[in-house]
Protein backbone atom coordinates (compact mmCIF):
# COMPACT_ATOMS: atom_id res chain seq x y z
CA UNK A 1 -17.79 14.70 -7.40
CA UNK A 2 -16.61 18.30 -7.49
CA UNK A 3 -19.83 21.00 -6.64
CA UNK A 4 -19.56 24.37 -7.74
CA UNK A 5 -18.67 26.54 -4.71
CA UNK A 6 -21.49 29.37 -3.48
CA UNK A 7 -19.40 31.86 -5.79
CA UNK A 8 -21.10 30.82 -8.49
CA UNK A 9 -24.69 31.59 -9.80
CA UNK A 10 -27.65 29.79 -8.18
CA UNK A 11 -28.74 28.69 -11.39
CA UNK A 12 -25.73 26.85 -11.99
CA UNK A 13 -25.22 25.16 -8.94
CA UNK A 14 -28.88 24.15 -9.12
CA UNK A 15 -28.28 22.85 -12.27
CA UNK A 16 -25.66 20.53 -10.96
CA UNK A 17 -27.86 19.07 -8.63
CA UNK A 18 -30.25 18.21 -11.13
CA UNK A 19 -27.66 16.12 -13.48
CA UNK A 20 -27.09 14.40 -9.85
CA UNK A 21 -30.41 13.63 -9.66
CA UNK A 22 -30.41 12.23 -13.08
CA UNK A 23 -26.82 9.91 -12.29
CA UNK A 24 -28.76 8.73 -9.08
CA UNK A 25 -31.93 7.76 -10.39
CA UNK A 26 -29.62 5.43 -13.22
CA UNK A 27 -28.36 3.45 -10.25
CA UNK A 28 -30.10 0.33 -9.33
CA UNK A 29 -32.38 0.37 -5.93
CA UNK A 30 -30.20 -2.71 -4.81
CA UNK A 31 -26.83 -1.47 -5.28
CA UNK A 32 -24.44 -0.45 -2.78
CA UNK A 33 -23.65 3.13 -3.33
CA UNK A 34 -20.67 5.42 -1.80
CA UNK A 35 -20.11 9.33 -2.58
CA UNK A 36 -16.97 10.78 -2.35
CA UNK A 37 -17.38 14.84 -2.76
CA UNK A 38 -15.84 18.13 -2.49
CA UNK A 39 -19.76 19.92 -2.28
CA UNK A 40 -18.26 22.93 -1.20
CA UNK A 41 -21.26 22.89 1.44
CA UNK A 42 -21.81 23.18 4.78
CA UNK A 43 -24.39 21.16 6.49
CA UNK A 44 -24.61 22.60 9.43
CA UNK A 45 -25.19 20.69 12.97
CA UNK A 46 -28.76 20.26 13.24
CA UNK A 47 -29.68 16.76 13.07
CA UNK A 48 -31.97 15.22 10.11
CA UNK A 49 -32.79 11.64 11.15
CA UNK A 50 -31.29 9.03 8.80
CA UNK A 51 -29.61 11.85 6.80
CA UNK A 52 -27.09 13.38 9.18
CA UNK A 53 -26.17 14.16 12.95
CA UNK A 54 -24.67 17.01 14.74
CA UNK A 55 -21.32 16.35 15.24
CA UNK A 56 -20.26 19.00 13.03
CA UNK A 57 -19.57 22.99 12.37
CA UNK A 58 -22.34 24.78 13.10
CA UNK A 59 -22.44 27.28 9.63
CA UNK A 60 -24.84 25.99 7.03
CA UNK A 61 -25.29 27.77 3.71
CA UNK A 62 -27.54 27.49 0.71
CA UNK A 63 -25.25 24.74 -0.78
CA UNK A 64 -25.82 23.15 2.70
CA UNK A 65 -29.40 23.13 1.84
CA UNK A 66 -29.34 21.43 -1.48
CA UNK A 67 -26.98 18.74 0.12
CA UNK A 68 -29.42 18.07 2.29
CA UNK A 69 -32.40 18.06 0.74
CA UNK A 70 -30.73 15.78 -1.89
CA UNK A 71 -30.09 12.83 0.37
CA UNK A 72 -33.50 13.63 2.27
CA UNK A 73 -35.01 12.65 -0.92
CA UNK A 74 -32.67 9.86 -1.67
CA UNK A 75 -32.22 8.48 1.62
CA UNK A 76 -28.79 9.28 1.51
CA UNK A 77 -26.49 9.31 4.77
CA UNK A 78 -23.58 12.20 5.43
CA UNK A 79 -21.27 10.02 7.21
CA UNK A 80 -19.04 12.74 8.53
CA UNK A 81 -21.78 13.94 10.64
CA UNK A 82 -22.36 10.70 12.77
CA UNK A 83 -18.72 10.67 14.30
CA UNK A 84 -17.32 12.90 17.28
CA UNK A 85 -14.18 13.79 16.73
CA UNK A 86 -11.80 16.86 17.64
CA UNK A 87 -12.84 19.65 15.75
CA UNK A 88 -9.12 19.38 13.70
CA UNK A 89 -10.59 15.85 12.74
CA UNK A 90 -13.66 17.73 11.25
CA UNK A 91 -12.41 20.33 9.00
CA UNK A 92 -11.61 19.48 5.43
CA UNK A 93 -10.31 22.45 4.01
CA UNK A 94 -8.55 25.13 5.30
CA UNK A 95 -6.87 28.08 3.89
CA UNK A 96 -3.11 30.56 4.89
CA UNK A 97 -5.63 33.04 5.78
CA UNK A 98 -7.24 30.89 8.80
CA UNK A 99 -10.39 29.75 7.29
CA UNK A 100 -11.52 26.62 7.98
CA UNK A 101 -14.93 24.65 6.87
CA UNK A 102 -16.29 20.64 6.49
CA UNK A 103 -17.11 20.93 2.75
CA UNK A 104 -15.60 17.48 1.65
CA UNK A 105 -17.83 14.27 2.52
CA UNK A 106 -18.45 10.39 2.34
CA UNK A 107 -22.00 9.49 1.61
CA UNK A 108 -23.80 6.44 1.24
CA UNK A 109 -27.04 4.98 1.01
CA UNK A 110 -29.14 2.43 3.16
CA UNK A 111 -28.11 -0.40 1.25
CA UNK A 112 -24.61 0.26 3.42
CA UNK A 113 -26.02 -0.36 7.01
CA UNK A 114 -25.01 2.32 9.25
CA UNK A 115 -23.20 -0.57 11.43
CA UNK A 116 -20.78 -1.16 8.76
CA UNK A 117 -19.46 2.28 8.85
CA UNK A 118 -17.13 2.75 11.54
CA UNK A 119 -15.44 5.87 11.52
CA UNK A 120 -15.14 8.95 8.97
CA UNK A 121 -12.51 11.94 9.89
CA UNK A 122 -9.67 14.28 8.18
CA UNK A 123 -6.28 13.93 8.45
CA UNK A 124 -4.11 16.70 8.35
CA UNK A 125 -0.57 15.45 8.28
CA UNK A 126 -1.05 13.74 4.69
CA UNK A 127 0.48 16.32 1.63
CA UNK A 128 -1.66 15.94 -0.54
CA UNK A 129 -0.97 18.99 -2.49
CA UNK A 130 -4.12 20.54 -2.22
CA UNK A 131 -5.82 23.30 0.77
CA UNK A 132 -8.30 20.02 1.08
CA UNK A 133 -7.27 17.59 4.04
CA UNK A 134 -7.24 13.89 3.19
CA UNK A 135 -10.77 12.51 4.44
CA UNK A 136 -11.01 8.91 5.12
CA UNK A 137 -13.68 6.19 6.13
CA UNK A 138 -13.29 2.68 7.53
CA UNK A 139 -15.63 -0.17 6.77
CA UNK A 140 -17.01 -2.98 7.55
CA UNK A 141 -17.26 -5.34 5.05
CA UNK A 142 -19.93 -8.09 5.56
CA UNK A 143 -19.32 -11.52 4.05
CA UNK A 144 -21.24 -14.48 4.07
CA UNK A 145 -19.53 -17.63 5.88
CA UNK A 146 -18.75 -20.87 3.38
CA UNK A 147 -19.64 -24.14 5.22
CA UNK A 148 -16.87 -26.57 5.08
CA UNK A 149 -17.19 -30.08 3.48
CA UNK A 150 -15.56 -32.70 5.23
CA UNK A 151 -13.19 -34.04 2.90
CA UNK A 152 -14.00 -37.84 1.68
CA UNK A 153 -10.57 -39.96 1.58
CA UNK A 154 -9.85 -42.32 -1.11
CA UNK A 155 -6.64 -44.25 -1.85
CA UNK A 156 -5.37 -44.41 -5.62
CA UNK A 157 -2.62 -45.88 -7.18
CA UNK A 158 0.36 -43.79 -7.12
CA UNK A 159 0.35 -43.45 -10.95
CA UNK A 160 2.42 -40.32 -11.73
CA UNK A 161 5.48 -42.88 -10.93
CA UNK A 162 5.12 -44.05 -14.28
CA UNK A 163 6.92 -40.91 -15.35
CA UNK A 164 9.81 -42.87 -14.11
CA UNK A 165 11.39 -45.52 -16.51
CA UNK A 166 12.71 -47.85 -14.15
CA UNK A 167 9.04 -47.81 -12.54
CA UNK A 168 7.36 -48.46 -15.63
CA UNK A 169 9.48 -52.12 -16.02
CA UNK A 170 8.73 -52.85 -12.56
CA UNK A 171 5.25 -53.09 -12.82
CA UNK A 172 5.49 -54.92 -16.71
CA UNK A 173 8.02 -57.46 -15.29
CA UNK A 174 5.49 -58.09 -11.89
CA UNK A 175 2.11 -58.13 -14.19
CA UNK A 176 4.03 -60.92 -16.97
CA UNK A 177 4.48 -62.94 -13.66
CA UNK A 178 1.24 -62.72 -12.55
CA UNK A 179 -0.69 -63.45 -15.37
CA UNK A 180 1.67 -66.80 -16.23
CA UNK A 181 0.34 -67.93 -13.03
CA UNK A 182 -2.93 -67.54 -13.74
CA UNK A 183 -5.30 -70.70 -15.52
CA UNK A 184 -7.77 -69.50 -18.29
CA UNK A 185 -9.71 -72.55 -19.45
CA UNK A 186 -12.36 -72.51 -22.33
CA UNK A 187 -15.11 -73.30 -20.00
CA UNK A 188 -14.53 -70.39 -17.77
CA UNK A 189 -17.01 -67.33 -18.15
CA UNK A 190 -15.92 -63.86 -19.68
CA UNK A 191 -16.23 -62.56 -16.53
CA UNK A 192 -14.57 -65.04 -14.73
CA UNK A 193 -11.86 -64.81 -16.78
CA UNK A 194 -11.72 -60.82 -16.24
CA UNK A 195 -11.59 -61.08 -12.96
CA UNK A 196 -8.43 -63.18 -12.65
CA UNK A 197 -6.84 -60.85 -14.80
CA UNK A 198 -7.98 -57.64 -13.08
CA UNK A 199 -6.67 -59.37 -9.85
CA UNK A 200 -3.09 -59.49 -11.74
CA UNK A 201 -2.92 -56.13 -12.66
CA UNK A 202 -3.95 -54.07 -9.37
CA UNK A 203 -1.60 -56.78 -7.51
CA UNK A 204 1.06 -55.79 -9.55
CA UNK A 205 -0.06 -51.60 -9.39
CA UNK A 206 0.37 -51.85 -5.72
CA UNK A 207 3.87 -53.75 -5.25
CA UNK A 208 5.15 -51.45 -7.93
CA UNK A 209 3.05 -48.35 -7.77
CA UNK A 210 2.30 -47.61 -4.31
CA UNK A 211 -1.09 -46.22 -3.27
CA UNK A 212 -2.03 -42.55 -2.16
CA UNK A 213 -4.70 -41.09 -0.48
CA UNK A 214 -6.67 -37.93 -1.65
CA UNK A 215 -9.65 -35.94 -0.76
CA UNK A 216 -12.36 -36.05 -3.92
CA UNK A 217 -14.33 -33.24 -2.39
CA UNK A 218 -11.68 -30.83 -0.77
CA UNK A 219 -11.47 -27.64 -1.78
CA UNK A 220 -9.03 -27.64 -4.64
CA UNK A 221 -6.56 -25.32 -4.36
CA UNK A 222 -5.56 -23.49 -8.17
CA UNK A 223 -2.68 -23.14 -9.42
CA UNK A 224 -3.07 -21.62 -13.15
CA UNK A 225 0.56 -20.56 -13.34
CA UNK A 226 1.66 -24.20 -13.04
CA UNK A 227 1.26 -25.90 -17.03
CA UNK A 228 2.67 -28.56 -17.99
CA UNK A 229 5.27 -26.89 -19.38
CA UNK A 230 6.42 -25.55 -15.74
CA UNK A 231 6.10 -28.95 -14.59
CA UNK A 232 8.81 -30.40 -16.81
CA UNK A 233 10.68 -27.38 -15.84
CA UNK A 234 9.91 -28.94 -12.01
CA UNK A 235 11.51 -32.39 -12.75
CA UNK A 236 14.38 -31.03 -14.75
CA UNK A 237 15.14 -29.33 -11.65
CA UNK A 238 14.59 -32.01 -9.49
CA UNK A 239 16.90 -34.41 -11.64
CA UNK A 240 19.80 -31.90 -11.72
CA UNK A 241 19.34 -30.74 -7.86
CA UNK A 242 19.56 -35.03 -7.35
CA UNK A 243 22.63 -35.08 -9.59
């Protein structure tokens, strides 16, 4: 936000205030809510609970008032007010002809705890190309903890090695072995006669195949970039690096 300075008429810089008001009232009750201002006011250093402190410059003026009486009404918080820093580490703009004055602030509401706020100061060394200092505030973000699973373990069959050709009559050649050795007689059950042939084929999936383990409910990790395009880029590269 940009506030007109305490040049300008008091109508207009009520007026501002007002459409504030308005922007404010828009936002919802819930929401977290940061200001970042040049309100070409000053506060003053006498404390207003919840609203500011008095580690500050001791001029107020009638911009100073509105400020306040602004986040009085909105329960809004001057941050720069609450820290203790050199007086250089207070000021916000200054001027060649040695004026000084903390007229550029970070305010927030209660939604943003006051213990997640941990510092707010000036900087003077950063150009910024302006007679404004560089004001900066550090957070603390909160974030809520995700419980980890414990990962359930499962062996598979090794199946992506049918990709390879010499794989692929490996297991054909074991499974037509298997099943000649197997007896199917009229009298046996379906089922029966499903199991002797399920028996063939997962003995011949794991002499030819392999097994693997994996985790069905560890976090899976993404990997959008990598289509299946990229992965026959992968093997290409694979077969030449092997070459």
């Amino acid at each position: 936000m940009y506030a007109p300075d305490i040049s300008k008429s008091k109508e207009q810089r009520e007026e501002f205030y007002i459409d504030l008001q308005k922007v404010i009232d828009q936002i919802p009750k819930d929401a977290l809510l940061i200001m970042l201002s040049d309100m070409n006011a000053r506060v003053g250093n006498m404390p207003v609970p919840g609203v500011k402190q008095r580690f500050n410059e001791g001029e107020i003026n009638d911009n100073g008032d509105l400020l306040t009486n602004l986040c009085s009404m909105n329960s809004l918080r001057i941050n720069n007010t609450f820290f203790n820093h050199k007086r250089n580490h207070k000021i916000t703009w200054s001027d060649s002809r040695g004026r000084h004055s903390t007229i550029d602030y970070i305010i927030t509401n209660r939604n943003i705890h006051p213990s997640q706020i941990l510092d707010v100061r000036a900087f003077r060394a950063p150009d910024i190309g302006s007679d404004h200092r560089m004001v900066i505030a550090k957070f603390r973000v909160s974030a809520q903890l995700t419980k980890k699973s414990t990962p359930h373990i499962i062996s598979k069959f090794n199946v992506e090695a049918f990709q390879n050709e010499s794989t692929k009559h490996l297991y054909a050649n074991r499974l037509s072995e298997k099943l000649k050795n197997i007896t199917l007689t009229p009298t046996d059950i379906t089922d029966l006669q499903w199991e002797k042939i399920q028996e063939c084929i997962v003995k011949a999936a794991e002499e030819s195949l392999g097994m693997r383990t994996v985790g069905i409910n560890a976090s899976k990790k993404s990997t959008p970039w990598f289509t299946p395009e990229m992965k026959e880029l992968a093997q290409e590269k694979r077969q030449a690096y092997l070459k």
